[in-house]
Protein backbone atom coordinates (compact mmCIF):
# COMPACT_ATOMS: atom_id res chain seq x y z
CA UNK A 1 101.79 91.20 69.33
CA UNK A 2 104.61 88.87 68.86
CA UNK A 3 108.35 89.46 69.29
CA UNK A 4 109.50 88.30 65.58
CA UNK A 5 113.80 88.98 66.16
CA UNK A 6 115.97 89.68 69.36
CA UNK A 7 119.46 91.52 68.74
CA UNK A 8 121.52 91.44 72.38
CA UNK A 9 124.96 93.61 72.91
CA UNK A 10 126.76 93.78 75.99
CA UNK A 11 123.51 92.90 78.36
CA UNK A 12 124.49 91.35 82.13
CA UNK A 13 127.21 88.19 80.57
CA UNK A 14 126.11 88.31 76.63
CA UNK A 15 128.18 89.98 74.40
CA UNK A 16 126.41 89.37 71.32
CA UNK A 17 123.44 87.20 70.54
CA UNK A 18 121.22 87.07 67.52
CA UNK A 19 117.91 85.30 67.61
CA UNK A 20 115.31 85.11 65.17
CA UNK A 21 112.18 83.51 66.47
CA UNK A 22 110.58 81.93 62.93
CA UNK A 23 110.17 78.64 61.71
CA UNK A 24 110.72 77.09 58.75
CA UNK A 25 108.18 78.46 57.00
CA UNK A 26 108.56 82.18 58.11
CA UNK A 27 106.10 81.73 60.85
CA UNK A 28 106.43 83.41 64.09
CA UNK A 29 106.78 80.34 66.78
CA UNK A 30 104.06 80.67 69.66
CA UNK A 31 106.74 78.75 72.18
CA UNK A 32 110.11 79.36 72.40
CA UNK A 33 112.17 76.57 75.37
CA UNK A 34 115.48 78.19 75.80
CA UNK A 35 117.28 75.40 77.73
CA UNK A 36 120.28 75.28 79.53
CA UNK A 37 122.02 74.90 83.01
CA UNK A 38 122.43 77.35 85.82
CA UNK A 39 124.49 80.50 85.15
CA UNK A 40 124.32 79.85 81.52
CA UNK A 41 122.52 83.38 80.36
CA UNK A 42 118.82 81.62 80.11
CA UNK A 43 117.29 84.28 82.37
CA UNK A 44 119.21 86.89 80.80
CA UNK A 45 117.08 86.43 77.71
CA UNK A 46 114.07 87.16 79.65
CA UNK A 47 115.43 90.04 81.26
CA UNK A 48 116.42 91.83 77.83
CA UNK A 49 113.03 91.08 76.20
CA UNK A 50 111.20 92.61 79.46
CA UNK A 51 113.45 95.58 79.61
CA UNK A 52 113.09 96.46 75.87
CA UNK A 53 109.21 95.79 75.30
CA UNK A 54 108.29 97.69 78.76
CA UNK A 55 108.39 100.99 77.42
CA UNK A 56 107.52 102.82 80.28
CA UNK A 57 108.16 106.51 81.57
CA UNK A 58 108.94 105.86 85.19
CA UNK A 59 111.26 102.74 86.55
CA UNK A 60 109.29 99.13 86.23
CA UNK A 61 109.61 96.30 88.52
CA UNK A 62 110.45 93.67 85.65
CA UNK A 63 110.80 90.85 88.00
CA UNK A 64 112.15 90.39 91.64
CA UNK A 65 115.70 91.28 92.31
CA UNK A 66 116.52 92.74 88.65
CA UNK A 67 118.21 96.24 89.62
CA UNK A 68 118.30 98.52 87.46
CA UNK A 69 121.69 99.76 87.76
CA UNK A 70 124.67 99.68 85.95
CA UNK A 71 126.87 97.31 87.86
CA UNK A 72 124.01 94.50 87.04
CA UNK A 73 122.86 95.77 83.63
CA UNK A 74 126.11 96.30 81.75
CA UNK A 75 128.44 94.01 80.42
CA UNK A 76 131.72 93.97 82.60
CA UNK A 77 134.10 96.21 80.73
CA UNK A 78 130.82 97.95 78.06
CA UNK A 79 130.13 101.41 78.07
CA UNK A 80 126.41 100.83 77.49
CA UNK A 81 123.96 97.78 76.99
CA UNK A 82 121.60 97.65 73.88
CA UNK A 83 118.77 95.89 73.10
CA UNK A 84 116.81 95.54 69.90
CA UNK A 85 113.42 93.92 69.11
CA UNK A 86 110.84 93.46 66.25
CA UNK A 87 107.39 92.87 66.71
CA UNK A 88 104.72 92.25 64.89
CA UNK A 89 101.11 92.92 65.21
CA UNK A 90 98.00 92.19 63.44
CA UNK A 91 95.73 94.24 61.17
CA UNK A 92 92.51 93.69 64.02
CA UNK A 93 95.32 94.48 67.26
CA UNK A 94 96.11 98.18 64.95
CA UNK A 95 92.58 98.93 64.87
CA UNK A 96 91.72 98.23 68.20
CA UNK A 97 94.95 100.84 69.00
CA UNK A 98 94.09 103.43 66.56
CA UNK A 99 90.58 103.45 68.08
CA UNK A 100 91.48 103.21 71.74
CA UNK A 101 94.14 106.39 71.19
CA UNK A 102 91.26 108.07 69.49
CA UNK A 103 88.89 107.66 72.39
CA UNK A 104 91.66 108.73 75.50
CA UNK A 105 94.38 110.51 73.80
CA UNK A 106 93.03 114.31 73.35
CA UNK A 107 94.13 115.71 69.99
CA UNK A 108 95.60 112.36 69.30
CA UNK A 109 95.44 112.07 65.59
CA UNK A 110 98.59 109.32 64.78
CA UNK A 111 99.71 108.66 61.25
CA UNK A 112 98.39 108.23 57.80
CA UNK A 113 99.42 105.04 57.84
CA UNK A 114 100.28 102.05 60.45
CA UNK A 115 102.74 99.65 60.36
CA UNK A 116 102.08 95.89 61.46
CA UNK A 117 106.12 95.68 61.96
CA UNK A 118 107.66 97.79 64.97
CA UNK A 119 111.02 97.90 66.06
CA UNK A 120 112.39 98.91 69.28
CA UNK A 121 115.41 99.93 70.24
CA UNK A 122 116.47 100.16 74.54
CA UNK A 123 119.67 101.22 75.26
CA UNK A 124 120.85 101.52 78.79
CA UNK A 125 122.16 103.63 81.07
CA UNK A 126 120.46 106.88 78.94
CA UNK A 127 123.32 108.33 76.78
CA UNK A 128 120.83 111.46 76.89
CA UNK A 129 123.39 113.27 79.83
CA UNK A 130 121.10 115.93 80.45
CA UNK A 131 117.85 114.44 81.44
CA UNK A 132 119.15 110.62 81.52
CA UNK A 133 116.09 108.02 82.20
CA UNK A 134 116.59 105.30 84.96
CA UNK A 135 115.12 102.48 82.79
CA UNK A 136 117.08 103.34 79.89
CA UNK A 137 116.39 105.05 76.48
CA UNK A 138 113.52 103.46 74.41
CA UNK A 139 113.65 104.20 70.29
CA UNK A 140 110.61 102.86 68.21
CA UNK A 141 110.74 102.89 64.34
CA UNK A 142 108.12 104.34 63.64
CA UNK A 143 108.21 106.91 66.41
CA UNK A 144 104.18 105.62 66.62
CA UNK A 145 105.01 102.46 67.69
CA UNK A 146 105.77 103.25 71.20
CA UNK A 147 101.69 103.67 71.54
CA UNK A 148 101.04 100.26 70.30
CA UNK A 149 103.15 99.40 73.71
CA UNK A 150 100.85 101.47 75.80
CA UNK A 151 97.58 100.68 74.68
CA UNK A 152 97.02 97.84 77.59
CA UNK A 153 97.73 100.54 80.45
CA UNK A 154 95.69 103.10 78.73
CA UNK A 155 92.56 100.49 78.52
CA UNK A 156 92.67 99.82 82.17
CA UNK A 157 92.89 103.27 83.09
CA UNK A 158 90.07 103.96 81.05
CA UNK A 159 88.41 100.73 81.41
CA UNK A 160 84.62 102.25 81.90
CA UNK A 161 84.64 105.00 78.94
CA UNK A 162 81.68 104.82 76.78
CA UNK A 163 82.77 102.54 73.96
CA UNK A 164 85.99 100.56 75.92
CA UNK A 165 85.36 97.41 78.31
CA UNK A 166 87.09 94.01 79.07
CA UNK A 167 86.73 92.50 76.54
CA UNK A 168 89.15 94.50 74.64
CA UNK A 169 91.41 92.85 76.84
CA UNK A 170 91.13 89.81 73.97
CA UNK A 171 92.32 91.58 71.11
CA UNK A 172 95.05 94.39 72.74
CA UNK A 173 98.29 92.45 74.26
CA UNK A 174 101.24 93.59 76.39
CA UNK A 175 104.34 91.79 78.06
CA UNK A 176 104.21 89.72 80.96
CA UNK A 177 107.07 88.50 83.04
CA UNK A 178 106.30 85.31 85.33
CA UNK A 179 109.87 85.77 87.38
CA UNK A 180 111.37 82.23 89.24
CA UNK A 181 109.55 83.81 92.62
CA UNK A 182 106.14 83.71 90.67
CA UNK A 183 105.56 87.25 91.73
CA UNK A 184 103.42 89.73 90.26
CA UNK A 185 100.26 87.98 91.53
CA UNK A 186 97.70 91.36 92.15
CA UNK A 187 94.23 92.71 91.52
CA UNK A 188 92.33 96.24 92.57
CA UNK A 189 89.72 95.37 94.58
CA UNK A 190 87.37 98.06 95.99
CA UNK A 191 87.69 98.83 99.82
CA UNK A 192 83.86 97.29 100.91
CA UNK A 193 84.25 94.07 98.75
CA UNK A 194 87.84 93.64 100.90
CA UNK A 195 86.17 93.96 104.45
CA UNK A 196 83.46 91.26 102.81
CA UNK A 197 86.01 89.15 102.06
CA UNK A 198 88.15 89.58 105.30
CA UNK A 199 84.97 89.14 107.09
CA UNK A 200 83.98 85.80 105.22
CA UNK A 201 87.23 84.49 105.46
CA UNK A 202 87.82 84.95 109.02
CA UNK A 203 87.46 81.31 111.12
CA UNK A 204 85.08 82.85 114.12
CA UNK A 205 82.55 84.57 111.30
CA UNK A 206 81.09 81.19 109.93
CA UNK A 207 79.52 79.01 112.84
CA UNK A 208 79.99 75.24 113.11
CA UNK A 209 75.96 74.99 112.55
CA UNK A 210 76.57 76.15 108.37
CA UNK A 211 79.27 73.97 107.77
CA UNK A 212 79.99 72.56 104.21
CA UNK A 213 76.87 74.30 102.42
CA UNK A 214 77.39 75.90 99.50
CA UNK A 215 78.03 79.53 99.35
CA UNK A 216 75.42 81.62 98.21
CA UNK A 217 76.91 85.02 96.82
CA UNK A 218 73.45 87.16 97.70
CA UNK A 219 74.44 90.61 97.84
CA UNK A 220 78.15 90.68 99.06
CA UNK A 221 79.23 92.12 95.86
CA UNK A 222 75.99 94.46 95.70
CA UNK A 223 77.75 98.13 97.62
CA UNK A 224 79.54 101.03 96.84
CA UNK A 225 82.99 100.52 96.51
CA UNK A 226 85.21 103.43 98.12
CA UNK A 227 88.44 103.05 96.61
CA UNK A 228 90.47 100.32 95.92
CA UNK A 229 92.83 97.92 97.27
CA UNK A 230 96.14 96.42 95.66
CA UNK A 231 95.65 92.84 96.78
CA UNK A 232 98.28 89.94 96.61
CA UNK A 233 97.28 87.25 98.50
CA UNK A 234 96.36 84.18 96.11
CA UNK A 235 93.07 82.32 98.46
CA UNK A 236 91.75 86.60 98.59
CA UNK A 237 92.10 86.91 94.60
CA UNK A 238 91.05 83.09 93.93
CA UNK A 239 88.29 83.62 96.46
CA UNK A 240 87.02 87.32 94.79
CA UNK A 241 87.36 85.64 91.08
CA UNK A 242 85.07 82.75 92.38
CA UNK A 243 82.60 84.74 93.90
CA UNK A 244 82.21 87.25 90.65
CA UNK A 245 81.93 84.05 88.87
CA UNK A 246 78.44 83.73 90.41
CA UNK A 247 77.11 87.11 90.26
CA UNK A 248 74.87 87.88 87.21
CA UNK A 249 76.37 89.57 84.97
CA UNK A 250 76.41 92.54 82.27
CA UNK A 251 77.71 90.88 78.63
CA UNK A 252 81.20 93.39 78.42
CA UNK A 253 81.72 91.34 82.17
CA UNK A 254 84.06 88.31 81.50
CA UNK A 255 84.93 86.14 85.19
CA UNK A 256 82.59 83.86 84.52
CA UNK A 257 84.79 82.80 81.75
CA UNK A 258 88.16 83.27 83.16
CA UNK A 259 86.87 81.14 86.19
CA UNK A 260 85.84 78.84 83.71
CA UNK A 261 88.96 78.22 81.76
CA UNK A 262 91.14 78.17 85.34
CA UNK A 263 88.94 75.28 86.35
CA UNK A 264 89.77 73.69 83.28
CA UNK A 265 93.11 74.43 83.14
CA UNK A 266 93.98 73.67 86.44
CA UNK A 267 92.17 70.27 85.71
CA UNK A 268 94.32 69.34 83.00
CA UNK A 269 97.51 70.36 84.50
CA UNK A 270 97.00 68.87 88.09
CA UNK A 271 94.19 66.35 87.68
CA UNK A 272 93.20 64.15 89.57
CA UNK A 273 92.93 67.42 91.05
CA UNK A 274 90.22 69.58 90.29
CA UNK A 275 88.59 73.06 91.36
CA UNK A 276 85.35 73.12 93.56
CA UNK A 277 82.34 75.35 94.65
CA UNK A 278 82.48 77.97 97.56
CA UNK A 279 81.03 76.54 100.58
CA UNK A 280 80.87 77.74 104.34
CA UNK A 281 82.91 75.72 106.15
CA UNK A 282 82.93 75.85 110.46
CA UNK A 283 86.78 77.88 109.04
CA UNK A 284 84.85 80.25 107.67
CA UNK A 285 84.49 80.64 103.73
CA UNK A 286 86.78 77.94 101.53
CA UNK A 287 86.89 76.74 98.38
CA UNK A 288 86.93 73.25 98.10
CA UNK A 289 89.48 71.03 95.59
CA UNK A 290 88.30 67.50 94.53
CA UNK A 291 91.18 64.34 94.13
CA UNK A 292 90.64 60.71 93.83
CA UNK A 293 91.55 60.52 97.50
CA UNK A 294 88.45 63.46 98.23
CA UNK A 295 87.84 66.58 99.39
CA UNK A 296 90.12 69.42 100.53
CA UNK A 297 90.22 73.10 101.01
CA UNK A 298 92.69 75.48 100.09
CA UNK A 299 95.66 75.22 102.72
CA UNK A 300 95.74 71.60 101.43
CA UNK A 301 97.37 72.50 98.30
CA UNK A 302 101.09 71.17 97.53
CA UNK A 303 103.53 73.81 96.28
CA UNK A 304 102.94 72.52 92.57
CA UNK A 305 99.38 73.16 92.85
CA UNK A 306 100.24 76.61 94.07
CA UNK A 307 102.29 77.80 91.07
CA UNK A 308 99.84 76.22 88.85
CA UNK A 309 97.20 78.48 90.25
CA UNK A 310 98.61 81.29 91.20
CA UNK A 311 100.13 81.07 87.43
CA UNK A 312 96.81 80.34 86.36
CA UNK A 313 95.52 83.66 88.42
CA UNK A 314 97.39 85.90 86.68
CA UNK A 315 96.28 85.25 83.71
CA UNK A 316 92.59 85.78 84.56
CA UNK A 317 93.27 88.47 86.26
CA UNK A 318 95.45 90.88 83.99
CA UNK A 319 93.09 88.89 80.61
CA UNK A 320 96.61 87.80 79.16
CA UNK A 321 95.87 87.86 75.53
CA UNK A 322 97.69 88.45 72.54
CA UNK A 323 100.61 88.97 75.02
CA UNK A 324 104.51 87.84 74.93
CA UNK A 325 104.65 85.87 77.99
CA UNK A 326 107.79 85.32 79.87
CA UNK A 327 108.32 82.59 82.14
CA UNK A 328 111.32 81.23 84.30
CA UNK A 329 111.76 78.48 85.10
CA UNK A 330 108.46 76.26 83.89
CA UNK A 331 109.90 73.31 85.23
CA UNK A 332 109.34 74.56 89.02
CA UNK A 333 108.12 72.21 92.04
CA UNK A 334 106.42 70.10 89.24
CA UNK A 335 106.93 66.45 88.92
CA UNK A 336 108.02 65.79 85.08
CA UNK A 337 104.26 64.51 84.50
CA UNK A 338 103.02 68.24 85.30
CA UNK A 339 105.72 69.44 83.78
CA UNK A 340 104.65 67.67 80.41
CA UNK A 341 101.26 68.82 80.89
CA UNK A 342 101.88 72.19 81.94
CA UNK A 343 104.00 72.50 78.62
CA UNK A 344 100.90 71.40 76.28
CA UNK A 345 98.85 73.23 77.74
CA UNK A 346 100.40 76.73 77.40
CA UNK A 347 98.70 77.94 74.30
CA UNK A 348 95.47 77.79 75.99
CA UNK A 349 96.49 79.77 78.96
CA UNK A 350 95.32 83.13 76.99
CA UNK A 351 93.99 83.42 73.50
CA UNK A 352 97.04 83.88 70.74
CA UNK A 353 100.17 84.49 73.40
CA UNK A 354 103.29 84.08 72.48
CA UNK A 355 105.41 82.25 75.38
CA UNK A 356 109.10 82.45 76.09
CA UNK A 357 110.01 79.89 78.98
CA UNK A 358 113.32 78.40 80.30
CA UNK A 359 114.00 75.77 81.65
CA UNK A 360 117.02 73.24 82.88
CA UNK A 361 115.04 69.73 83.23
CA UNK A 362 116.48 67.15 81.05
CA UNK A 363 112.84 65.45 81.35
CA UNK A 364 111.05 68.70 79.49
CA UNK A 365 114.26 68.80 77.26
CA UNK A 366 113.87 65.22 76.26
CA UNK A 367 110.08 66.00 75.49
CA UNK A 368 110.32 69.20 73.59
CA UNK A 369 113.27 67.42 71.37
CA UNK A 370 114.30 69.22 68.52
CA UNK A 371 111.54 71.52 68.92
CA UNK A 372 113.73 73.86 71.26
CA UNK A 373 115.17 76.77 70.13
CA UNK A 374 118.10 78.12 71.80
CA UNK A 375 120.13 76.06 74.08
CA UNK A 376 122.44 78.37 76.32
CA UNK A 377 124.46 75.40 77.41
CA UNK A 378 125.02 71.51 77.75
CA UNK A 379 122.17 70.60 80.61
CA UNK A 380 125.14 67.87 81.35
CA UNK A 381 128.34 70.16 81.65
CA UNK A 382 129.01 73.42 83.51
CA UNK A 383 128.31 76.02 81.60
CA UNK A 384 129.83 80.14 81.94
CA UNK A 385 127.44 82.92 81.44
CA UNK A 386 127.56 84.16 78.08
């Protein structure tokens, strides 16, 4: 999917705002800066994308600190705030859709015919009175097109049904909302592989005596899971990812290649940093990171190498493909090299995303040039919310 057009009314400080996200040639761009200053609307524009592409039946944590009220939704002196997108999605992404709803939607039988153009309307609070919705009122022309929204959460809830697997992950997309916190950051893990990890992890498990061997995975992924476990902690996820990386496995399985393409992300981004092995270290089990000044373990990582990864996590994780991705603030606790790299680099994150980032560097200005889009205010003046 890819968001094609953006119509804004009365959202947070915008009154009205028109944007149309093709180039030249009628292409739909695959990066779209929106630069400005502080207080000048920039994260506004994420906030209205998120809110009207998360169609969603119960209240959504778009990003940290967005409440959805009101007092912080509604333009001061509006009735109502209103949102309007167009996406469009591709012949293969509709068949993928039609046959996932065929497989987990009983008595699903959709339309005669799809359309590869959907447009969404959110309007918010719910001018339904009687049975008003906390995250607003969501419209889709067609009235199908609020499944092509869904299909992500209906794969992962039926991720093992004969016929579905991760690797749909590639050609189904959804919305994703990296916030100026970075958080989001989570994966299910099931209750045994946890108490392996916590157990490998802890400093009095590993004796001096095995110190920096490699780790052999053996059988610590090999048991029943009972249940799962909402995990957050970056080392527990990077750790898990690593350790699946080495386990043989079936061909719908697909860490080995999202630990692959973090390595080499995280290369390209950060080098001379680079991603290691797991070894046993007399800390208990580490995983090591290579510079031209040597080796280190995890807690040795600057705060731009941890938003690199943990950006680079979530995208393994949650298989970003095919997404819109929205990120604030790219420019964060990176040095204007990384910032030029990170920039680059963003179209290999996940296969055929579509990224919407701001940012309020001059340096990342100067090196997009005339390639930016929207510019919500002069980076050297003070600039009012919109």
């Amino acid at each position: 999917m890819k968001l094609q057009s953006l119509s804004i009314r009365n959202f947070r400080g915008i009154e009205s705002l028109d944007l149309d996200f093709t180039d030249e040639l009628g292409l739909i761009r695959d990066r779209v800066p929106i630069v400005g200053p502080n207080t000048s609307g920039k994260t506004s524009v994420l906030d209205a994308i998120a809110l009207c592409l998360t169609i969603n039946d119960t209240p959504a944590q778009i990003r940290d600190g967005l409440l959805m009220t009101a007092p912080a939704l509604v333009r001061s002196g509006a009735v109502r705030a209103e949102v309007q997108a167009k996406v469009c999605f591709a012949n293969d992404e509709i068949e993928v859709i039609r046959d996932l709803l065929g497989r987990t939607e009983k008595g699903f039988r959709g339309a005669d015919s799809w359309s590869n153009h959907i447009t969404v309307r959110w309007t918010f609070p719910d001018p339904n009175l009687e049975k008003p919705n906390r995250t607003g009122s969501f419209d889709t022309e067609p009235d199908i097109g609020c499944f092509y929204f869904l299909a992500r959460n209906l794969l992962k809830k039926y991720l093992h049904a004969p016929g579905l697997g991760p690797r749909l992950f590639e050609r189904i997309g959804g919305v994703y909302y990296f916030d100026a916190k970075r958080t989001g950051l989570s994966k299910n893990l099931g209750v045994q592989e946890v108490r392996q990890l916590g157990y490998l992890l802890n400093p009095g498990v590993i004796e001096a005596a095995n110190g920096n061997r490699p780790f052999d995975v053996g059988t610590t992924l090999r048991s029943e899971h009972s249940g799962d476990v909402h995990l957050t902690d970056p080392r527990l996820i990077l750790t898990s990812l690593a350790m699946r990386a080495q386990v043989a496995q079936d061909p719908k399985a697909t860490e080995k290649e999202d630990f692959a393409r973090l390595k080499q992300l995280y290369e390209r981004v950060c080098r001379p940093h680079k991603i290691g092995q797991l070894y046993n270290t007399e800390h208990g089990l580490d995983i090591e990171f290579l510079s031209d000044r040597g080796l280190y373990y995890y807690d040795g990582l600057s705060s731009g190498q941890r938003v690199i990864l943990e950006m680079l996590l979530q995208f393994a994780t949650h298989r970003i493909h095919r997404s819109i991705v929205l990120i604030d603030e790219l420019d964060q606790h990176l040095h204007p090299l990384w910032q030029d790299r990170l920039y680059t680099a963003l179209t290999d994150l996940g296969d055929d995303n579509q990224y919407f980032f701001t940012t309020h560097s001059t340096h990342l200005r100067d090196t997009i040039g005339d390639q930016f889009y929207y510019a919500t205010g002069e980076l050297t003046n003070h600039a009012n919310p919109r």
